[in-house]
C-alpha atoms as a PDB file:
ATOM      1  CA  UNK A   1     127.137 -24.493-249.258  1.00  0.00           C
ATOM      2  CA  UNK A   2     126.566 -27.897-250.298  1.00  0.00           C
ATOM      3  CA  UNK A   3     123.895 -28.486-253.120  1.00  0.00           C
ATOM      4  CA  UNK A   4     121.279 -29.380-250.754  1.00  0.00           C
ATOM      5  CA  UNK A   5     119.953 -32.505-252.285  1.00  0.00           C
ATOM      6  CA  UNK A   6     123.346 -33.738-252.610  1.00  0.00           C
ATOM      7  CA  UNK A   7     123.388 -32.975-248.737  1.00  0.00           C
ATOM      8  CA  UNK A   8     120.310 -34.849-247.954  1.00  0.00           C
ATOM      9  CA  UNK A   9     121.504 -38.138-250.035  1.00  0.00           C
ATOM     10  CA  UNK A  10     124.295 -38.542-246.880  1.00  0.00           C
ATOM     11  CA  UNK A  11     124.235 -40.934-244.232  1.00  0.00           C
ATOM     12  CA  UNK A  12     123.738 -38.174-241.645  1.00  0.00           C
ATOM     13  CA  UNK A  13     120.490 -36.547-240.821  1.00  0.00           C
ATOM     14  CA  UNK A  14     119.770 -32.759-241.741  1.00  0.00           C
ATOM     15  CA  UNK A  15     118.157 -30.674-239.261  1.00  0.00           C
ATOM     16  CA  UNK A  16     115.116 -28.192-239.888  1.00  0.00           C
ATOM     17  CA  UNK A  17     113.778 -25.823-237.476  1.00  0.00           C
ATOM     18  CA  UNK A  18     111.067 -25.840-235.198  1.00  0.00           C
ATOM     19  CA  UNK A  19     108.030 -24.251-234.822  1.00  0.00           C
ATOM     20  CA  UNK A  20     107.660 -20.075-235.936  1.00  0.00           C
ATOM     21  CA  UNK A  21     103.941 -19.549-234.984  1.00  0.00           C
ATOM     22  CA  UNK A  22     103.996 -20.531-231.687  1.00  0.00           C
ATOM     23  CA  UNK A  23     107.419 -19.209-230.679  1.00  0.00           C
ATOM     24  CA  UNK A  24     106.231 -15.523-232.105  1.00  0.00           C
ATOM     25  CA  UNK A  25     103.062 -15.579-229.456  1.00  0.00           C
ATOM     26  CA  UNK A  26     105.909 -16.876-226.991  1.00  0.00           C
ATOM     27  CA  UNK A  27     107.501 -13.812-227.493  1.00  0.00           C
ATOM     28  CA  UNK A  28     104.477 -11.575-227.897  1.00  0.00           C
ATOM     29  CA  UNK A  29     104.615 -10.616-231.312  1.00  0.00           C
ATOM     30  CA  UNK A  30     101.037 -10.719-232.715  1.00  0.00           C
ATOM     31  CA  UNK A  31     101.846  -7.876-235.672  1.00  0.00           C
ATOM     32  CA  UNK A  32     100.303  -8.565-239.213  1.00  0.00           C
ATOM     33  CA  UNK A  33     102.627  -9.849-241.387  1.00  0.00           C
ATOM     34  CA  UNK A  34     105.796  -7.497-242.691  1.00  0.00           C
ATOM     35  CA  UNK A  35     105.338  -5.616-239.649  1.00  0.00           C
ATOM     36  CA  UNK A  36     108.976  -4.123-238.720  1.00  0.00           C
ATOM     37  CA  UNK A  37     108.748  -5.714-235.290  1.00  0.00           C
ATOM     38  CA  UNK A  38     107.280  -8.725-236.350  1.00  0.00           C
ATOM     39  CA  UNK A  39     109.813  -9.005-238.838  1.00  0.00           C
ATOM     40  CA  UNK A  40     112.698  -8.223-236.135  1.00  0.00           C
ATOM     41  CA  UNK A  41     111.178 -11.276-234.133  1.00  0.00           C
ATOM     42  CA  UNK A  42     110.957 -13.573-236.737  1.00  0.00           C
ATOM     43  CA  UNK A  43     114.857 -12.686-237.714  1.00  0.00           C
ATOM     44  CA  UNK A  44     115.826 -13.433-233.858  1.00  0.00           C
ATOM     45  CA  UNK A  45     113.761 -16.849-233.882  1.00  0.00           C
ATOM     46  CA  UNK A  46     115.532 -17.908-237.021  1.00  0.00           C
ATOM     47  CA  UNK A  47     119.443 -16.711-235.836  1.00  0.00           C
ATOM     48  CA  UNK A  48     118.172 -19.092-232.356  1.00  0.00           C
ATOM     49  CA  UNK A  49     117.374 -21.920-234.498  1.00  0.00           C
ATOM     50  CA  UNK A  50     120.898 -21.898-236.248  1.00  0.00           C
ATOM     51  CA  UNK A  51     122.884 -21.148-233.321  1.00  0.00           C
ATOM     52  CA  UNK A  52     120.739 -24.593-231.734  1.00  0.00           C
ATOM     53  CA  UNK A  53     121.963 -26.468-234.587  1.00  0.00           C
ATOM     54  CA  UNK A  54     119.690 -26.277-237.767  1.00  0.00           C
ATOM     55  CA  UNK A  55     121.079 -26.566-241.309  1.00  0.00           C
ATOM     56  CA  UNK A  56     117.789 -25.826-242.720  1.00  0.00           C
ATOM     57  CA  UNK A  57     115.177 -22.695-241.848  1.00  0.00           C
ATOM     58  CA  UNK A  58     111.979 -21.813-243.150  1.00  0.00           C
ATOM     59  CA  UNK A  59     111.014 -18.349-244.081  1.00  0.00           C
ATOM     60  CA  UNK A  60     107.865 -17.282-242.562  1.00  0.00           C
ATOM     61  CA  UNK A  61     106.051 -17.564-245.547  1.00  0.00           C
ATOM     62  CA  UNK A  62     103.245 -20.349-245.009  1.00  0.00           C
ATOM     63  CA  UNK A  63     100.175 -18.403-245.238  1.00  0.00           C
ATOM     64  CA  UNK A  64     101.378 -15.079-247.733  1.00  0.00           C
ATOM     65  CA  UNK A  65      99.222 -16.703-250.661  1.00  0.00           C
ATOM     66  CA  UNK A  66      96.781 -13.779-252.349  1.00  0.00           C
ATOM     67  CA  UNK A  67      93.748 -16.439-251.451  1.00  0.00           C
ATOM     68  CA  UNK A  68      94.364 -16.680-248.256  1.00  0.00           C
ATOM     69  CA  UNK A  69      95.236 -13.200-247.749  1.00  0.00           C
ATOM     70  CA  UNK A  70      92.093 -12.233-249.016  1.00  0.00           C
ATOM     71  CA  UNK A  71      89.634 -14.377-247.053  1.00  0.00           C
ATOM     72  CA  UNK A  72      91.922 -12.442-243.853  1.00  0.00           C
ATOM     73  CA  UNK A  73      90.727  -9.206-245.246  1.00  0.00           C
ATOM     74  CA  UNK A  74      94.232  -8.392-246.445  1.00  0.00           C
ATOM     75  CA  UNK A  75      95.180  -5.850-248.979  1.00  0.00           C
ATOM     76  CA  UNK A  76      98.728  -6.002-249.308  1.00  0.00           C
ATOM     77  CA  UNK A  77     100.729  -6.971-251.457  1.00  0.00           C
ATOM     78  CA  UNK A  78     101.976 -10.558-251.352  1.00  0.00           C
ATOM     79  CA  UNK A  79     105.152 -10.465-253.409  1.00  0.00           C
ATOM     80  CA  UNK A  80     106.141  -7.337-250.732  1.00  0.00           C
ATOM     81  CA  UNK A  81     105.503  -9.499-248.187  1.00  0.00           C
ATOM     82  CA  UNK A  82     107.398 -12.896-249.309  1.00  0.00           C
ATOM     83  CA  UNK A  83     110.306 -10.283-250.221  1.00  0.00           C
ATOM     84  CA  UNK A  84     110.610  -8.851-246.490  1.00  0.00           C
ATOM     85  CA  UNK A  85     109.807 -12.592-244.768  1.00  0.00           C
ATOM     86  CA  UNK A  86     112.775 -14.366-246.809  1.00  0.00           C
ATOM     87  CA  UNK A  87     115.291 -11.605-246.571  1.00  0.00           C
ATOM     88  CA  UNK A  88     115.155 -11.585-243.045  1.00  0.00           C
ATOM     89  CA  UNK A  89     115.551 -15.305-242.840  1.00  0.00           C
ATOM     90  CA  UNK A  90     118.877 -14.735-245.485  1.00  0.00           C
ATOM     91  CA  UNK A  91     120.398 -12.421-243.007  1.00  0.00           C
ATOM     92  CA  UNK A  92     119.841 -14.697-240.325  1.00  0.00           C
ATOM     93  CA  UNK A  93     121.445 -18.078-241.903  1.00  0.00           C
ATOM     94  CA  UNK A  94     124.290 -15.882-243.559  1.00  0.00           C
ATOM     95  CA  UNK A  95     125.003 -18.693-245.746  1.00  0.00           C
ATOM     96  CA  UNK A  96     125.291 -21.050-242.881  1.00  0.00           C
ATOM     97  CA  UNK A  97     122.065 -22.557-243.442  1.00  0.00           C
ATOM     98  CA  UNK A  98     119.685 -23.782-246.013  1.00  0.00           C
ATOM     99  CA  UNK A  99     116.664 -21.075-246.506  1.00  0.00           C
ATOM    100  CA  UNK A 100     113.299 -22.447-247.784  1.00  0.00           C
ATOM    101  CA  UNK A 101     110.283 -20.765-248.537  1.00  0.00           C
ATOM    102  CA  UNK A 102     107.109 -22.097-246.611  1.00  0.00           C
ATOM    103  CA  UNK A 103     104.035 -23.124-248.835  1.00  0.00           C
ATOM    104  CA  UNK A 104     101.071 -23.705-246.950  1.00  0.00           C
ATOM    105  CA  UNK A 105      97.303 -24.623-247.576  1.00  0.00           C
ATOM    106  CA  UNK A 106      95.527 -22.022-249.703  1.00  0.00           C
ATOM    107  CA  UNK A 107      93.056 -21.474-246.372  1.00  0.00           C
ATOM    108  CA  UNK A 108      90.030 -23.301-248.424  1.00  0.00           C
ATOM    109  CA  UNK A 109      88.439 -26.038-249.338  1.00  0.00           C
ATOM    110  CA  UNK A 110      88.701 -27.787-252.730  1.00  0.00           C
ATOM    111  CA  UNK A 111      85.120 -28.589-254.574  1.00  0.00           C
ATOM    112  CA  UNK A 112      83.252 -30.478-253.685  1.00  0.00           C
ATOM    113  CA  UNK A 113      83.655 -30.091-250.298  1.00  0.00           C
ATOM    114  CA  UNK A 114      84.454 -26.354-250.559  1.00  0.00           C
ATOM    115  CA  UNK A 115      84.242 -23.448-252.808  1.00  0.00           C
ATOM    116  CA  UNK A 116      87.650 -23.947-253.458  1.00  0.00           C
ATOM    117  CA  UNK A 117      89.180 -24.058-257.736  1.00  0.00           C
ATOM    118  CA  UNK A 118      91.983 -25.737-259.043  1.00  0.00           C
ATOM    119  CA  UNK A 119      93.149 -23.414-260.852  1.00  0.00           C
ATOM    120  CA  UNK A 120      92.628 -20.401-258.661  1.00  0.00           C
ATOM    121  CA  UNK A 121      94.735 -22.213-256.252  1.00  0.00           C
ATOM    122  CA  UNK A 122      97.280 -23.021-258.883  1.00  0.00           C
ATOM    123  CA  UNK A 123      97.618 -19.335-259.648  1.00  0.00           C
ATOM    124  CA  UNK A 124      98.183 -18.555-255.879  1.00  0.00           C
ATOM    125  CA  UNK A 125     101.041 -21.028-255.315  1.00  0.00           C
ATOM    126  CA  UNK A 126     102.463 -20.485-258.491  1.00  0.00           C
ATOM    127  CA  UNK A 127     102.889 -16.258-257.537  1.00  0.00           C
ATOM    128  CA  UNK A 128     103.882 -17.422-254.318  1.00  0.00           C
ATOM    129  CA  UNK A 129     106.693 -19.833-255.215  1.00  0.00           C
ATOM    130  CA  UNK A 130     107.647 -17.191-258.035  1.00  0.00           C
ATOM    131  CA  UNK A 131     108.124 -14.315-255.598  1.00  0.00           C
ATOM    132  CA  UNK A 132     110.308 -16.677-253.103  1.00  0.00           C
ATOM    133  CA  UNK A 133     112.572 -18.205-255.978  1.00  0.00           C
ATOM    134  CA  UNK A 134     113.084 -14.795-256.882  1.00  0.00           C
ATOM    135  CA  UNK A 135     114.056 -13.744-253.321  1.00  0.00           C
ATOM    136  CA  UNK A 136     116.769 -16.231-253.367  1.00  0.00           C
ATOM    137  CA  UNK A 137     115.557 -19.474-251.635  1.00  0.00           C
ATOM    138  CA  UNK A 138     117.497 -22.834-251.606  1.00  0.00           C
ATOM    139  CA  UNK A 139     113.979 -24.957-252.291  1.00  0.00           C
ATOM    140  CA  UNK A 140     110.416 -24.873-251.393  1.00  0.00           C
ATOM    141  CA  UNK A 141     108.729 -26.625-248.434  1.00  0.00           C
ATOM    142  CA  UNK A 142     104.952 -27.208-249.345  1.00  0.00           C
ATOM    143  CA  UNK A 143     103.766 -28.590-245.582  1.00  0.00           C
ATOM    144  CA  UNK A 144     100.616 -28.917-243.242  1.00  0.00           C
ATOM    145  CA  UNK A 145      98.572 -29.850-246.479  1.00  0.00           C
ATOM    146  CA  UNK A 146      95.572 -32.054-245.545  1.00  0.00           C
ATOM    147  CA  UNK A 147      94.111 -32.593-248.998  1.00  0.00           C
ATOM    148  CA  UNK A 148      96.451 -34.534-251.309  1.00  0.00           C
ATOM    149  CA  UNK A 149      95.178 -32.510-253.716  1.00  0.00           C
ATOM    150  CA  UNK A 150      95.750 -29.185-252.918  1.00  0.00           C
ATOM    151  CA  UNK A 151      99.426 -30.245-251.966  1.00  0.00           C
ATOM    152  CA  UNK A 152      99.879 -31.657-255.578  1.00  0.00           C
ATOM    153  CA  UNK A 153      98.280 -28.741-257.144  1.00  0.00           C
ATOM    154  CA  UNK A 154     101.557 -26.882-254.962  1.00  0.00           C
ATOM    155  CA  UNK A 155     104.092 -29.169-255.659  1.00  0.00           C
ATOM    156  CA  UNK A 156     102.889 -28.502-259.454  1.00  0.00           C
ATOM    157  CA  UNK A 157     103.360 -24.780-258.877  1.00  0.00           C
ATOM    158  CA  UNK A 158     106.557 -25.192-257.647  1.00  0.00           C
ATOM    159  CA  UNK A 159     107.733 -27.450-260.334  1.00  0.00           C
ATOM    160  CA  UNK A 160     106.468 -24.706-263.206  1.00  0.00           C
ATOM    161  CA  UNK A 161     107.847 -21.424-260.926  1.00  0.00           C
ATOM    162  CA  UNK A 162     112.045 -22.848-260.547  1.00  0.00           C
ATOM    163  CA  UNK A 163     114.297 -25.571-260.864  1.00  0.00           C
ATOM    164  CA  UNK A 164     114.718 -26.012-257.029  1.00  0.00           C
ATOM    165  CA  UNK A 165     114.621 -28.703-254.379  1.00  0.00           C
ATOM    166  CA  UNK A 166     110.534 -29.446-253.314  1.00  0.00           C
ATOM    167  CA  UNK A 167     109.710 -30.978-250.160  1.00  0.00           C
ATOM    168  CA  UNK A 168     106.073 -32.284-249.474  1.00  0.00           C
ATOM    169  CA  UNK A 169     104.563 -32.619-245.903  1.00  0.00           C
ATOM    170  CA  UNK A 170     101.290 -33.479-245.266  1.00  0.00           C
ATOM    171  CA  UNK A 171      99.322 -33.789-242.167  1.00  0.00           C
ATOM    172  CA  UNK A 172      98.044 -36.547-241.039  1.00  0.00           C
ATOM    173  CA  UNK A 173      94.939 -37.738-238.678  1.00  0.00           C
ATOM    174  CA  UNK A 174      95.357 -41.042-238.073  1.00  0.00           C
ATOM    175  CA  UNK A 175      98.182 -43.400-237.748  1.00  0.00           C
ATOM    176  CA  UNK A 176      95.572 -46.078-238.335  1.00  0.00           C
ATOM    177  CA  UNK A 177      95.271 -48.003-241.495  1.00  0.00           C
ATOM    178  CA  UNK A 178      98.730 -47.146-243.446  1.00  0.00           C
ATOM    179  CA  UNK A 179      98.320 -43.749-242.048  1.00  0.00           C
ATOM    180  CA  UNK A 180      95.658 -41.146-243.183  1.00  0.00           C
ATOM    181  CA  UNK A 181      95.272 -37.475-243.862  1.00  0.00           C
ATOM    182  CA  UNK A 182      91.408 -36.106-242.781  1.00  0.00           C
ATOM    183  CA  UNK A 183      90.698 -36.354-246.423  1.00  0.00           C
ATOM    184  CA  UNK A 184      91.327 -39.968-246.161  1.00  0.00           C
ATOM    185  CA  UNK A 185      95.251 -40.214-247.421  1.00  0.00           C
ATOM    186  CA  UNK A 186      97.160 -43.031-247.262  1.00  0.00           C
ATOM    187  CA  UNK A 187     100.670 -42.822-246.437  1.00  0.00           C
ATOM    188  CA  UNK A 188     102.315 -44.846-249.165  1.00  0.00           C
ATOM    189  CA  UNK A 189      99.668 -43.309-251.622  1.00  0.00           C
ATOM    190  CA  UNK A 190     100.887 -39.767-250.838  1.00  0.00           C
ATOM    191  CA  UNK A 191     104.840 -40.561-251.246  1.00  0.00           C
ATOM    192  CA  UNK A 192     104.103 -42.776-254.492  1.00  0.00           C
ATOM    193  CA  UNK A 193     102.042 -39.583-256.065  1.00  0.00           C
ATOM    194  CA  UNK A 194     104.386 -37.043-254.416  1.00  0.00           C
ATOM    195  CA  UNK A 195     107.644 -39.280-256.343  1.00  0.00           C
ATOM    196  CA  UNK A 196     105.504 -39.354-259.542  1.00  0.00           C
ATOM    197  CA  UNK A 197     105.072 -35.700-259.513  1.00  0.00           C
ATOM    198  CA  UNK A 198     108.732 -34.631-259.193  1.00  0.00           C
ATOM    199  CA  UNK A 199     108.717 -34.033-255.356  1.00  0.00           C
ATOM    200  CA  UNK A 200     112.528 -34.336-253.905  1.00  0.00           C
ATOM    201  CA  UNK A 201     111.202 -35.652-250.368  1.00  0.00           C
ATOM    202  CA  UNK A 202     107.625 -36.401-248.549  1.00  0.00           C
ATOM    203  CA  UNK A 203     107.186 -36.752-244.915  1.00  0.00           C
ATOM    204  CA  UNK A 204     104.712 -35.260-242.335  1.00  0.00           C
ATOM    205  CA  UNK A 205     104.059 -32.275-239.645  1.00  0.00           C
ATOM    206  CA  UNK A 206     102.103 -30.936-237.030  1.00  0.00           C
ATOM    207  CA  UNK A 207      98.560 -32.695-236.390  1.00  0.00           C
ATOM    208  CA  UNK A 208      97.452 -34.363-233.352  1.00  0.00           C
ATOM    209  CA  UNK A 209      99.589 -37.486-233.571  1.00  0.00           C
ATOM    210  CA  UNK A 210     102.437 -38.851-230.816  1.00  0.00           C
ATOM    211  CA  UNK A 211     105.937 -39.132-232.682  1.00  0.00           C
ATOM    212  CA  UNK A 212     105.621 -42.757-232.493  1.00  0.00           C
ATOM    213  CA  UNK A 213     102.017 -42.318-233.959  1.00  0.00           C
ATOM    214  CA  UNK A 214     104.512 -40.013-236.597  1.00  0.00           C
ATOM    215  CA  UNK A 215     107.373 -42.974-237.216  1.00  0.00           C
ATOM    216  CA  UNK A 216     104.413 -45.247-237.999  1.00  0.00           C
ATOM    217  CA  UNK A 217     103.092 -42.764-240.554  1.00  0.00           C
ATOM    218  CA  UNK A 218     107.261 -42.415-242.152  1.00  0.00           C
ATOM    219  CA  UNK A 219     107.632 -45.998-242.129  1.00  0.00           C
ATOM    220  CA  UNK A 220     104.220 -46.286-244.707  1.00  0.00           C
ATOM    221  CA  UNK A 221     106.108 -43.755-246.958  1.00  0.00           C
ATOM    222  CA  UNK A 222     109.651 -45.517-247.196  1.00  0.00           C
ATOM    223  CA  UNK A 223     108.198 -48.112-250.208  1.00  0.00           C
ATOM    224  CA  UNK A 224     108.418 -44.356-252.630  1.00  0.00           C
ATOM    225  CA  UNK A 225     112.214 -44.422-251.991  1.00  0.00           C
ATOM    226  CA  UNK A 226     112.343 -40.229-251.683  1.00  0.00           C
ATOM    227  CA  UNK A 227     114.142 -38.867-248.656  1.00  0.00           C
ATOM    228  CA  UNK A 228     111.503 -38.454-245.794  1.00  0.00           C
ATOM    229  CA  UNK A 229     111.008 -35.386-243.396  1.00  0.00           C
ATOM    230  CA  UNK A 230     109.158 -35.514-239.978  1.00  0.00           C
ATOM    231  CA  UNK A 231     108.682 -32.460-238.255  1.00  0.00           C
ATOM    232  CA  UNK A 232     105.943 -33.453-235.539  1.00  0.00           C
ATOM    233  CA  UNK A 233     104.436 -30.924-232.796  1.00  0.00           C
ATOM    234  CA  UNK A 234     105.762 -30.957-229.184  1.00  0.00           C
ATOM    235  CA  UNK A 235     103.177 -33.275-228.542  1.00  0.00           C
ATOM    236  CA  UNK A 236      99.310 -32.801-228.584  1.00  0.00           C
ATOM    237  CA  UNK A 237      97.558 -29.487-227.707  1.00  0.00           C
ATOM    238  CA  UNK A 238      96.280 -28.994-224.133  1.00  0.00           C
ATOM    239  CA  UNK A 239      93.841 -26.486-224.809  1.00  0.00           C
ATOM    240  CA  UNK A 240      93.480 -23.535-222.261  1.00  0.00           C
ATOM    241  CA  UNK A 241      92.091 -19.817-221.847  1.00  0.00           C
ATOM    242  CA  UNK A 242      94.891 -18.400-223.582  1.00  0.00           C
ATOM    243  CA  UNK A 243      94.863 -21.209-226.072  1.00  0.00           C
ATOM    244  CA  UNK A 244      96.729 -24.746-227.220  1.00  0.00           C
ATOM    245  CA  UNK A 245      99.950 -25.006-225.366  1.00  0.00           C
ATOM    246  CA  UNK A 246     102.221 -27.501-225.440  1.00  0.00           C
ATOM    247  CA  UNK A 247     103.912 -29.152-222.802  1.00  0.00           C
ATOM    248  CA  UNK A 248     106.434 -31.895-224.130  1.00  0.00           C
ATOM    249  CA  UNK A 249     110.075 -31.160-222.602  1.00  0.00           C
ATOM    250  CA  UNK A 250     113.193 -30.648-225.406  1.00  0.00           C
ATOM    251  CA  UNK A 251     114.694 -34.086-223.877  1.00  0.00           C
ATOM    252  CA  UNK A 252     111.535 -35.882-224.355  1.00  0.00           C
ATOM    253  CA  UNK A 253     110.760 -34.533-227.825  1.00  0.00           C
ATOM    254  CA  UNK A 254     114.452 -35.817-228.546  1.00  0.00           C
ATOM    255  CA  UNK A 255     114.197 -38.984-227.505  1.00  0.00           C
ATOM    256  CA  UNK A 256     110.906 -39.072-229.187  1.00  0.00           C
ATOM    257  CA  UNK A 257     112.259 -38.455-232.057  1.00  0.00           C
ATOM    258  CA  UNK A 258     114.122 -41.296-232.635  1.00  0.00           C
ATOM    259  CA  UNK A 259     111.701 -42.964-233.502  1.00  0.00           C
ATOM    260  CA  UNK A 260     111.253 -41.101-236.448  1.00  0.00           C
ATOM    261  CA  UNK A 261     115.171 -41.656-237.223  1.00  0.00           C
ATOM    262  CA  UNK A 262     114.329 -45.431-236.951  1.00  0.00           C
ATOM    263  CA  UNK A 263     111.212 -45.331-239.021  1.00  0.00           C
ATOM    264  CA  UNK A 264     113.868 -43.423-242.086  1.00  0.00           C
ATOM    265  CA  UNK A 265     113.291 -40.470-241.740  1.00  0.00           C
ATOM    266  CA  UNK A 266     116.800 -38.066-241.989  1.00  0.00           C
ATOM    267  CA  UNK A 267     115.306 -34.849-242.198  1.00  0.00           C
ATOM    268  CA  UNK A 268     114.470 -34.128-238.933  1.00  0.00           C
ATOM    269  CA  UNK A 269     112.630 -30.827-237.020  1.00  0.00           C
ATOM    270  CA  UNK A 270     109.617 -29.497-235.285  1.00  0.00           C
ATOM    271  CA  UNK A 271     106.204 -27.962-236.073  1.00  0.00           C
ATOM    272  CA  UNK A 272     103.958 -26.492-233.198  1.00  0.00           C
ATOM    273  CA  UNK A 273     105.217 -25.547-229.428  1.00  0.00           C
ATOM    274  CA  UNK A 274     108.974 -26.241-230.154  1.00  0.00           C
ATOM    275  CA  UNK A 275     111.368 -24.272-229.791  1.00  0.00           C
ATOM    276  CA  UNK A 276     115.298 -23.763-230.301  1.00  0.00           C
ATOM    277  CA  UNK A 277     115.409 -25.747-226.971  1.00  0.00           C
ATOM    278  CA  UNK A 278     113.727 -28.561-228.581  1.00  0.00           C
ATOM    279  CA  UNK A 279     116.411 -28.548-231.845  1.00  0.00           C
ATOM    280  CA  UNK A 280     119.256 -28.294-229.712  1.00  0.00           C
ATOM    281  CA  UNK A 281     117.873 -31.442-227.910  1.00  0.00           C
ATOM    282  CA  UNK A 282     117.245 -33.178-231.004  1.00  0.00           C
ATOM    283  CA  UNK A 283     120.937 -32.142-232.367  1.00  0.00           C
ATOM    284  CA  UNK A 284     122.713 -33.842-228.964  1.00  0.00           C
ATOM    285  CA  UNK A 285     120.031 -37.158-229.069  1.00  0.00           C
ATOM    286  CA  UNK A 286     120.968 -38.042-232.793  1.00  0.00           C
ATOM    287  CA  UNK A 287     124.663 -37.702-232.197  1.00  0.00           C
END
């Protein structure tokens, strides 16, 4: 395969894969994590994200940090986990595809407005982006951060744990006022500190904003000059009995999503309620 950063410095846009959560309760799967049939889902999701048209997947590995494992009342063994999560996302791609391991949020809050340590959390991503380098990964995606902070603190883990590609995503609130995170996050602040820290592209993902609420947020980051990834949700969450679903078709999302293509950004998937549908749209809109 083509060094992927090489592959991301082309004209073309790169494609990423959509949403994992939300397609497992689609399918019924609500097993703990390493769970043989969860694990046979989450193979089948990523083989239908491929076969739509992603170069890039991402290993279901966004929550298998030993902090956040804990406060779930989880005993196993997070390296076991990470090892079962990315192999099954290898077989799927079969070297057809980029594989990146998933980073997310630790599951608390940095002090002072949490219990949360810097360097307990730095110990957790650094494990965690150990075990996946180890596993065989093509680069790390650290996404659905909220707290520049924490996200630096992950990007800094990944730096120390292998010399591979790191992609930063934060969340954001607000398209309002350059763009801000909940924390209170500007845009262009995050992609200058995410550039100064040796991140290899910044962009955003999931939250409650429109895509063109998104391409507003991308544009802010463009001043950095790193590649820029948007992988919004299928629009916002209509909450129900049986939860948030989420209604926006595959050609809607598509055309959506050129906004995001106009705003610079040329890594391009989905986060929350889509689907290989939605990918397959997005493949046939860019062409």
């Amino acid at each position: 395969m083509i060094d992927f950063l090489k592959r991301i410095s082309a004209v073309e846009p790169l494609l990423f894969d959509g949403a994992m959560g939300t397609m497992l309760m689609q399918k019924g799967v609500s097993g703990p994590p390493g769970d043989p049939s969860s694990l046979a889902a989450v193979e089948e999701i990523h083989r239908e994200y491929i076969a739509a048209g992603a170069e890039a997947v991402t290993a279901n590995t966004f929550s298998l940090n030993e902090i956040y494992l804990a406060k779930q009342g989880l005993a196993a063994d997070p390296d076991i986990l990470i090892a079962r999560q990315v192999e099954a996302a290898l077989r799927a791609a079969q070297g057809k595809a980029y594989v990146f391991g998933d980073i997310g949020p630790a599951g608390e809050l940095l002090a002072p407005y949490g219990t949360g340590e810097e360097t307990a959390f730095y110990r957790a991503f650094l494990r965690q982006a150990k075990a996946l380098a180890a596993c065989g990964v093509h680069g790390f995606i650290v996404e659905t951060f909220f707290d520049l902070r924490e996200a630096l603190i992950a990007l800094r883990a990944c730096r120390e744990a292998a010399d591979l590609p790191v992609i930063v995503s934060l969340t954001f609130s607000s398209a309002g006022r350059g763009g801000r995170t909940m924390m209170g996050d500007a845009a262009a602040h995050i992609a200058a500190k995410v550039c100064e820290n040796g991140g290899d592209a910044v962009g955003a993902n999931c939250g409650d904003l429109s895509l063109e609420e998104t391409a507003l947020v991308i544009g802010n980051m463009k001043e950095a000059g790193l590649p820029l990834i948007a992988q919004p949700n299928a629009g916002k969450p209509v909450l129900g009995e049986s939860g948030a679903a989420y209604h926006m078709t595959p050609e809607v999302f598509a055309q959506g999503m050129r906004s995001c293509l106009a705003a610079g950004a040329r890594l391009l998937g989905g986060c929350c309620g889509t689907t290989p549908a939605h990918i397959a749209a997005l493949k046939a809109g860019i062409k």
